[in-house]
Structure formats: C-alpha cells, structure tokens
N, C-alpha and C. Protein backbone atom coordinates (compact mmCIF):
# COMPACT_ATOMS: atom_id res chain seq x y z
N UNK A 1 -40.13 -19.59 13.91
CA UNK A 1 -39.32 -18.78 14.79
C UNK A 1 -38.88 -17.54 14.03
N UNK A 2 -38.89 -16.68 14.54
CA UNK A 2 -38.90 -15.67 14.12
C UNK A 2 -37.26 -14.46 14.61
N UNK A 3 -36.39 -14.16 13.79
CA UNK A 3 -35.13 -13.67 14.33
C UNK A 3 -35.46 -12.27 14.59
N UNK A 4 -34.81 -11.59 15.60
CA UNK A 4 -35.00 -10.06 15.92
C UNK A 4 -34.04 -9.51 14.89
N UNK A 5 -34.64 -8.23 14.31
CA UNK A 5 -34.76 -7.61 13.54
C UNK A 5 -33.25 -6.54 14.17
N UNK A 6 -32.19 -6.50 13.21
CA UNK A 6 -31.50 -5.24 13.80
C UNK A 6 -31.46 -3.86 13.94
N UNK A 7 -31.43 -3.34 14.50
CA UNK A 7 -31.66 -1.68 15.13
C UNK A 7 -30.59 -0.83 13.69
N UNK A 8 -31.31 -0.11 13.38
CA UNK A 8 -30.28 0.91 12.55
C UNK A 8 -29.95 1.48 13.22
N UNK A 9 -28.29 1.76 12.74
CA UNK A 9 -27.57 2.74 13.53
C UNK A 9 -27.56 4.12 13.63
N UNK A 10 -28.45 4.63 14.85
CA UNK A 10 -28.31 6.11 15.10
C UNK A 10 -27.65 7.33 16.20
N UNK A 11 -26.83 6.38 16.58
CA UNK A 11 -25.96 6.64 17.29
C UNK A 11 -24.52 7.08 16.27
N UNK A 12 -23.33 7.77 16.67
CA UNK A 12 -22.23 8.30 16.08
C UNK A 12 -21.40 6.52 16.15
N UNK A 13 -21.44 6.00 17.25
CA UNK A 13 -20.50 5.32 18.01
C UNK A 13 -20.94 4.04 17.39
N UNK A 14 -22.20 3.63 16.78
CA UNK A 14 -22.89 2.44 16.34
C UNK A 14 -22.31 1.89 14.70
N UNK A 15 -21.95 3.11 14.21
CA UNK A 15 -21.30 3.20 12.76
C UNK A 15 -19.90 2.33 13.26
N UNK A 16 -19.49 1.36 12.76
CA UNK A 16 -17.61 0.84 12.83
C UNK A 16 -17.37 1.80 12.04
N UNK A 17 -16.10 1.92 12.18
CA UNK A 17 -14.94 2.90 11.80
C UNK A 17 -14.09 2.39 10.38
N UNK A 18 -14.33 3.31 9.72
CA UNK A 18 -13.74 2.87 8.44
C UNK A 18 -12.06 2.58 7.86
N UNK A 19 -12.16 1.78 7.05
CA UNK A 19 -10.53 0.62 7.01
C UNK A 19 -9.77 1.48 6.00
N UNK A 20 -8.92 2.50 6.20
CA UNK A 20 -8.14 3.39 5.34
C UNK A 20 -7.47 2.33 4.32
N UNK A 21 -8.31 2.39 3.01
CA UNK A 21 -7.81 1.73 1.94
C UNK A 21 -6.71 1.82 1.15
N UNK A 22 -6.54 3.69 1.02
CA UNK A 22 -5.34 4.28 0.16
C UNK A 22 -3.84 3.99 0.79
N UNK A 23 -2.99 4.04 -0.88
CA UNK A 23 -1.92 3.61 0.07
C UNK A 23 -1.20 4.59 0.53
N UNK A 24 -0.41 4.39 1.29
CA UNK A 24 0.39 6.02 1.97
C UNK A 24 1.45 6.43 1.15
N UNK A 25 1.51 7.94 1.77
CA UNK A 25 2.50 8.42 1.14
C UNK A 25 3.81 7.47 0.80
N UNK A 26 4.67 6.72 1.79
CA UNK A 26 5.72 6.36 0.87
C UNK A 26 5.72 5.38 0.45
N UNK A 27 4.69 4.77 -0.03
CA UNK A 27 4.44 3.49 -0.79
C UNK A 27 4.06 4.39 -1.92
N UNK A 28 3.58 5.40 -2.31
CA UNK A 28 3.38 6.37 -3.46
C UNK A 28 4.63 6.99 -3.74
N UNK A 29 5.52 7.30 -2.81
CA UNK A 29 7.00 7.31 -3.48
C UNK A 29 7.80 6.67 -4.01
N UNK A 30 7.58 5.08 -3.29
CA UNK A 30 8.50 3.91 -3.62
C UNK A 30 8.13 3.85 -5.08
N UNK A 31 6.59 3.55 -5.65
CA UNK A 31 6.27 3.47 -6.52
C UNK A 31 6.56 4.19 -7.84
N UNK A 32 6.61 5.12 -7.52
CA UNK A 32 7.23 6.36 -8.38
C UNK A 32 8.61 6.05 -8.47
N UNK A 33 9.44 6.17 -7.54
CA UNK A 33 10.98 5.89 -7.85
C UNK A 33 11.34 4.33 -8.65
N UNK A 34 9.76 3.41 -8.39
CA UNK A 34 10.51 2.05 -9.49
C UNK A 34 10.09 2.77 -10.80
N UNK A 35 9.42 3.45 -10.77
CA UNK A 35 8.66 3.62 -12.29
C UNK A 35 10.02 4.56 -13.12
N UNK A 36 10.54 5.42 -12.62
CA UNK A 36 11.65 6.03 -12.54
C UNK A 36 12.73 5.42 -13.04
N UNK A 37 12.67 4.40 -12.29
CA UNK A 37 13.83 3.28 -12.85
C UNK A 37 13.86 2.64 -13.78
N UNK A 38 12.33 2.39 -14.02
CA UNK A 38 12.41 1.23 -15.01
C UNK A 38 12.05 2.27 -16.12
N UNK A 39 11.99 3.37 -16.50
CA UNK A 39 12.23 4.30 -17.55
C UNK A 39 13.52 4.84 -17.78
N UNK A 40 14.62 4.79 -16.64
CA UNK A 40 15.83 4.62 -16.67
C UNK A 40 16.17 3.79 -17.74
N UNK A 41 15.78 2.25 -17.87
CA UNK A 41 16.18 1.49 -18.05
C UNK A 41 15.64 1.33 -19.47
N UNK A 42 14.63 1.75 -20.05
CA UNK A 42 14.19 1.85 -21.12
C UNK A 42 14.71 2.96 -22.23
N UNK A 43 15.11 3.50 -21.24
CA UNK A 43 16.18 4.79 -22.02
C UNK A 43 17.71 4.46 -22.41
N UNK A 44 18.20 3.41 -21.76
CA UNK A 44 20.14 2.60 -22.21
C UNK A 44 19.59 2.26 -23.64
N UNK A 45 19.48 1.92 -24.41
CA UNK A 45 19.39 2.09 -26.15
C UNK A 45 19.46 3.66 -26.28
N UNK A 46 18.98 4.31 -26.15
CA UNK A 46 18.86 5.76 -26.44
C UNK A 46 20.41 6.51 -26.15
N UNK A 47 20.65 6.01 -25.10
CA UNK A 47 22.75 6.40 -24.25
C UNK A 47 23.39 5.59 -25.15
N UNK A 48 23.04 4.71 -24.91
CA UNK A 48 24.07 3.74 -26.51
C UNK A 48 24.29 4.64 -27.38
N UNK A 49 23.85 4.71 -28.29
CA UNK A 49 23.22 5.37 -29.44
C UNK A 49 24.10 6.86 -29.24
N UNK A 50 23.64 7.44 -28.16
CA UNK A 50 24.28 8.82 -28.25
C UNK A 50 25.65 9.15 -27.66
N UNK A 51 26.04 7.64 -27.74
CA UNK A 51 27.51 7.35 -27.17
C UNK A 51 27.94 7.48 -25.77
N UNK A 52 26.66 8.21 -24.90
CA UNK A 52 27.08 7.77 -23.24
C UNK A 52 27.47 6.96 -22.74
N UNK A 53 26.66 5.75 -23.04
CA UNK A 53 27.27 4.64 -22.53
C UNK A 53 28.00 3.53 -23.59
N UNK A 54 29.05 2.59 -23.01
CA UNK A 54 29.24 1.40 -23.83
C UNK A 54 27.98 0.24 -23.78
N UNK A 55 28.45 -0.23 -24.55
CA UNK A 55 27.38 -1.98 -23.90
C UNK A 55 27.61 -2.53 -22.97
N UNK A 56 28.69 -2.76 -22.59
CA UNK A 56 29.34 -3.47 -21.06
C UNK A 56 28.74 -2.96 -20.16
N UNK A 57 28.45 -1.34 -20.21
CA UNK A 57 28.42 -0.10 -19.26
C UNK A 57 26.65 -0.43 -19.05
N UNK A 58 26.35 -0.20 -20.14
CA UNK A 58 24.48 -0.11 -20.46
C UNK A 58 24.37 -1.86 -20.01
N UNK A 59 24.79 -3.19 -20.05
CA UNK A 59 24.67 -4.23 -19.84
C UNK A 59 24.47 -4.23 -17.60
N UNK A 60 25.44 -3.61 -17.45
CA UNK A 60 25.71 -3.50 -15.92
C UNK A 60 24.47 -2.91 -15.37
N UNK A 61 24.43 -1.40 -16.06
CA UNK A 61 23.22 -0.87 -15.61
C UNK A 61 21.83 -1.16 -15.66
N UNK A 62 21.70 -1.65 -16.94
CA UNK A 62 20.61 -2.51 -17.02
C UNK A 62 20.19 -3.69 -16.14
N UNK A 63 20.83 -4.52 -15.59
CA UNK A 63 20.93 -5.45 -14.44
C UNK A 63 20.01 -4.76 -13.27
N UNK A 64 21.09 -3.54 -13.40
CA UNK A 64 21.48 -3.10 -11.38
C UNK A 64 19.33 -2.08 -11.77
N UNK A 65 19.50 -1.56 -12.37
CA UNK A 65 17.77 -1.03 -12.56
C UNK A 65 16.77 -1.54 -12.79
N UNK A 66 17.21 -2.70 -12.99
CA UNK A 66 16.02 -4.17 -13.17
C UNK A 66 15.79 -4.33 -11.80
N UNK A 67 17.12 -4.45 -10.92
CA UNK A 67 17.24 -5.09 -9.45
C UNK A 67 16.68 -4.18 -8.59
N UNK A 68 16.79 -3.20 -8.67
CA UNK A 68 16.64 -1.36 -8.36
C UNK A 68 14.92 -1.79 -8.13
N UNK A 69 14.16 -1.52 -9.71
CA UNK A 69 13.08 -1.09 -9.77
C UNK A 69 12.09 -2.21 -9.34
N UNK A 70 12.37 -3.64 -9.02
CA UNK A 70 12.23 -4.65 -8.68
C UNK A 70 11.59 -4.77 -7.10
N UNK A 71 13.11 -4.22 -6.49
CA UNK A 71 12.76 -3.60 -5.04
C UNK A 71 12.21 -2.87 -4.85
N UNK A 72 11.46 -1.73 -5.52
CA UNK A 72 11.44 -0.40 -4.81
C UNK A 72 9.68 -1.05 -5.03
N UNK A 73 9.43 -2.05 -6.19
CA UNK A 73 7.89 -2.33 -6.47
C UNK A 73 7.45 -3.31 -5.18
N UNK A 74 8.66 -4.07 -4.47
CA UNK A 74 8.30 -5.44 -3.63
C UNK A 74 8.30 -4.16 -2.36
N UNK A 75 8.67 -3.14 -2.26
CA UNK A 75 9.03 -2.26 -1.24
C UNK A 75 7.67 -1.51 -0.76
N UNK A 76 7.08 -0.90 -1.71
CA UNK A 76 5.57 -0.23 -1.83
C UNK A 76 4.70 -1.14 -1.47
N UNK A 77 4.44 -2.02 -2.02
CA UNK A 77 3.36 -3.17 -1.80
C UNK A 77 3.44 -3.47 -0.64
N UNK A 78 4.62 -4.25 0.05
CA UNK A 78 4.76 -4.55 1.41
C UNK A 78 4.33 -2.92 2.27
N UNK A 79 4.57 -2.38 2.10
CA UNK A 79 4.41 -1.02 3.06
C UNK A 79 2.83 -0.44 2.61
N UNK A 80 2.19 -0.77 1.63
CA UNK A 80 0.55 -0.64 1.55
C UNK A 80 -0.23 -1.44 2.31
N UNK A 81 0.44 -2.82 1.80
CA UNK A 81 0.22 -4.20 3.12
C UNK A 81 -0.10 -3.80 4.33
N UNK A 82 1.27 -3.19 4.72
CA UNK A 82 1.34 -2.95 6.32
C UNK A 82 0.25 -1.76 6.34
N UNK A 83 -0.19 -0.92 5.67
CA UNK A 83 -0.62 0.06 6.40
C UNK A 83 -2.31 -0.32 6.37
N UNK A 84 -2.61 -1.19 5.16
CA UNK A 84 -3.80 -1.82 5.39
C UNK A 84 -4.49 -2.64 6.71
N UNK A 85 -3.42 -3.34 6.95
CA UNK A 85 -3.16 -4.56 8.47
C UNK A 85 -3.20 -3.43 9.57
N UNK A 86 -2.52 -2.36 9.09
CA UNK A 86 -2.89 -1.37 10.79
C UNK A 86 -3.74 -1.36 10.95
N UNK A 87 -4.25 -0.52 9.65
CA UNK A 87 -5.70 0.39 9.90
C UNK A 87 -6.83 -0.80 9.99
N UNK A 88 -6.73 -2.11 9.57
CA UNK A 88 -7.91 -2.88 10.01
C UNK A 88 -7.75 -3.24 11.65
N UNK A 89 -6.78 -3.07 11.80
CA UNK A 89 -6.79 -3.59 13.05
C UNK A 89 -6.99 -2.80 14.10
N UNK A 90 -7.17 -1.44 13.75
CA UNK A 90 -6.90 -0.46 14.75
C UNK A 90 -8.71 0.28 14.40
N UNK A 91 -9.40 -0.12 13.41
CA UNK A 91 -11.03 -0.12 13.33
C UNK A 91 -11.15 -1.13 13.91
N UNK A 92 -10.72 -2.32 13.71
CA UNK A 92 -11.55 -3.58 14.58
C UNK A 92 -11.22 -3.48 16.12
N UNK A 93 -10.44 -2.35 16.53
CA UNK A 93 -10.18 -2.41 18.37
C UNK A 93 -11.05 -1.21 18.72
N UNK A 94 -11.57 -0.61 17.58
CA UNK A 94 -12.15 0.74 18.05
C UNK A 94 -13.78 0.39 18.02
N UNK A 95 -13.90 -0.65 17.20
CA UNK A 95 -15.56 -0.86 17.09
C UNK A 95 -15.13 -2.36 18.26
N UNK A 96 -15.09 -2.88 18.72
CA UNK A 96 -14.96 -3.59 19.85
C UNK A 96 -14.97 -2.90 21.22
N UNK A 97 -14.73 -1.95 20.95
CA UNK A 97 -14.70 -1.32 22.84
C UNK A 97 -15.45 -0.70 23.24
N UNK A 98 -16.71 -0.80 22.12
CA UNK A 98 -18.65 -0.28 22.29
C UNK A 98 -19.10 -1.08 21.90
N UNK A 99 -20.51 -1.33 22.26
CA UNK A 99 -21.44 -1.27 21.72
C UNK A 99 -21.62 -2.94 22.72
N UNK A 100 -22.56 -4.24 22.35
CA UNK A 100 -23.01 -5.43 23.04
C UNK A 100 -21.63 -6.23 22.40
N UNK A 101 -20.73 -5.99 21.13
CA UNK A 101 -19.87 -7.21 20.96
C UNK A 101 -18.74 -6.88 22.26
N UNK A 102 -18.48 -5.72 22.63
CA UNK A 102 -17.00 -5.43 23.76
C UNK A 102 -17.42 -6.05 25.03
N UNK A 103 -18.35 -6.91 25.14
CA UNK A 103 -18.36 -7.24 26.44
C UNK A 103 -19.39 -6.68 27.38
N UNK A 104 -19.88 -5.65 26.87
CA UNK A 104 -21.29 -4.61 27.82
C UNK A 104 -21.60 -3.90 26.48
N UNK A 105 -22.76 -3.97 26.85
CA UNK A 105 -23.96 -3.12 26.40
C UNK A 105 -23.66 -1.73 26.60
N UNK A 106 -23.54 -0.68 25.31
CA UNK A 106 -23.58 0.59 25.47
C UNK A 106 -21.81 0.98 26.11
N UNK A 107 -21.62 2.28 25.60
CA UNK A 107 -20.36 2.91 26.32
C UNK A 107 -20.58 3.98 27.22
C-alpha cells in the first residue's frame, strides 16, 4: 500500500503561520530591572564600606532586593509564557480556518 505523497506548499495561505518566539518588550524590562537589583545588591559591601549604609540598614536592604529581584525574574518569565501561549494559539486558529484540516477544502 502505498501513502499519497504531500503537495508542497505553493500557495501564501498553505505555509502555517509562524509562533512569535521572542520575548516582549516588558518581559525585557522586567528582566533588566531584576538584573538591576540584584547589582543593587551586590553593591551593599561597597555602601558599608563607604559608610552609606549601617549593617542593620544593608541587612534590611539586602532582604527586600533579594525579594525585589526574585519577583521581577518570576514576573518576566510568566509574561514570556503568556505571550508564547498567545501567539501559539492565535497561529494554530489562523492555520485552522484554511486549508482540508478547517473543515473544507480550500478558502
């Protein structure tokens, strides 16, 4: 038995629509503002030192920019997530509403 052979696509409409991989702009901000932070945070020895801060002071802050840069990394990811889950989903409704899988042959 012999399987039929598939047709290359030469049609515009025969191509599926491609799954926007990059992440968006504010998941490229979030990202940046943890990185921000957590160089914040690598810098309290350096404020010590030059007497800005106390230890109590640099102890607090250190916490709260751990917690800071923590979120802003669980913040980006989830929002790359989401924009991945759109865009597949919004190619998989656009290559469904042509072609023999939408139900008819041809648009």
């Amino acid at each position: 038995m012999s399987l039929p052979l598939r047709p290359s696509p030469t049609r515009h409409h025969d191509t599926p629509p491609a799954v926007d991989n990059d992440p968006p702009m504010r998941s490229k901000v979030s990202g940046a503002l943890a990185v921000v932070a957590c160089a914040a945070c690598c810098a309290l020895p350096l404020l010590i030192a030059a007497g800005v801060l106390t230890t109590a002071g640099a102890a607090i802050a250190e916490r709260t920019l751990l917690a800071v840069s923590a979120g802003l990394v669980v913040a980006a990811l989830g929002m790359w997530w989401l924009h991945r889950r759109r865009s597949a989903r919004r190619a998989a409704a656009a290559s469904a509403g042509c072609g023999c899988g939408g139900g008819g042959c041809g648009c």
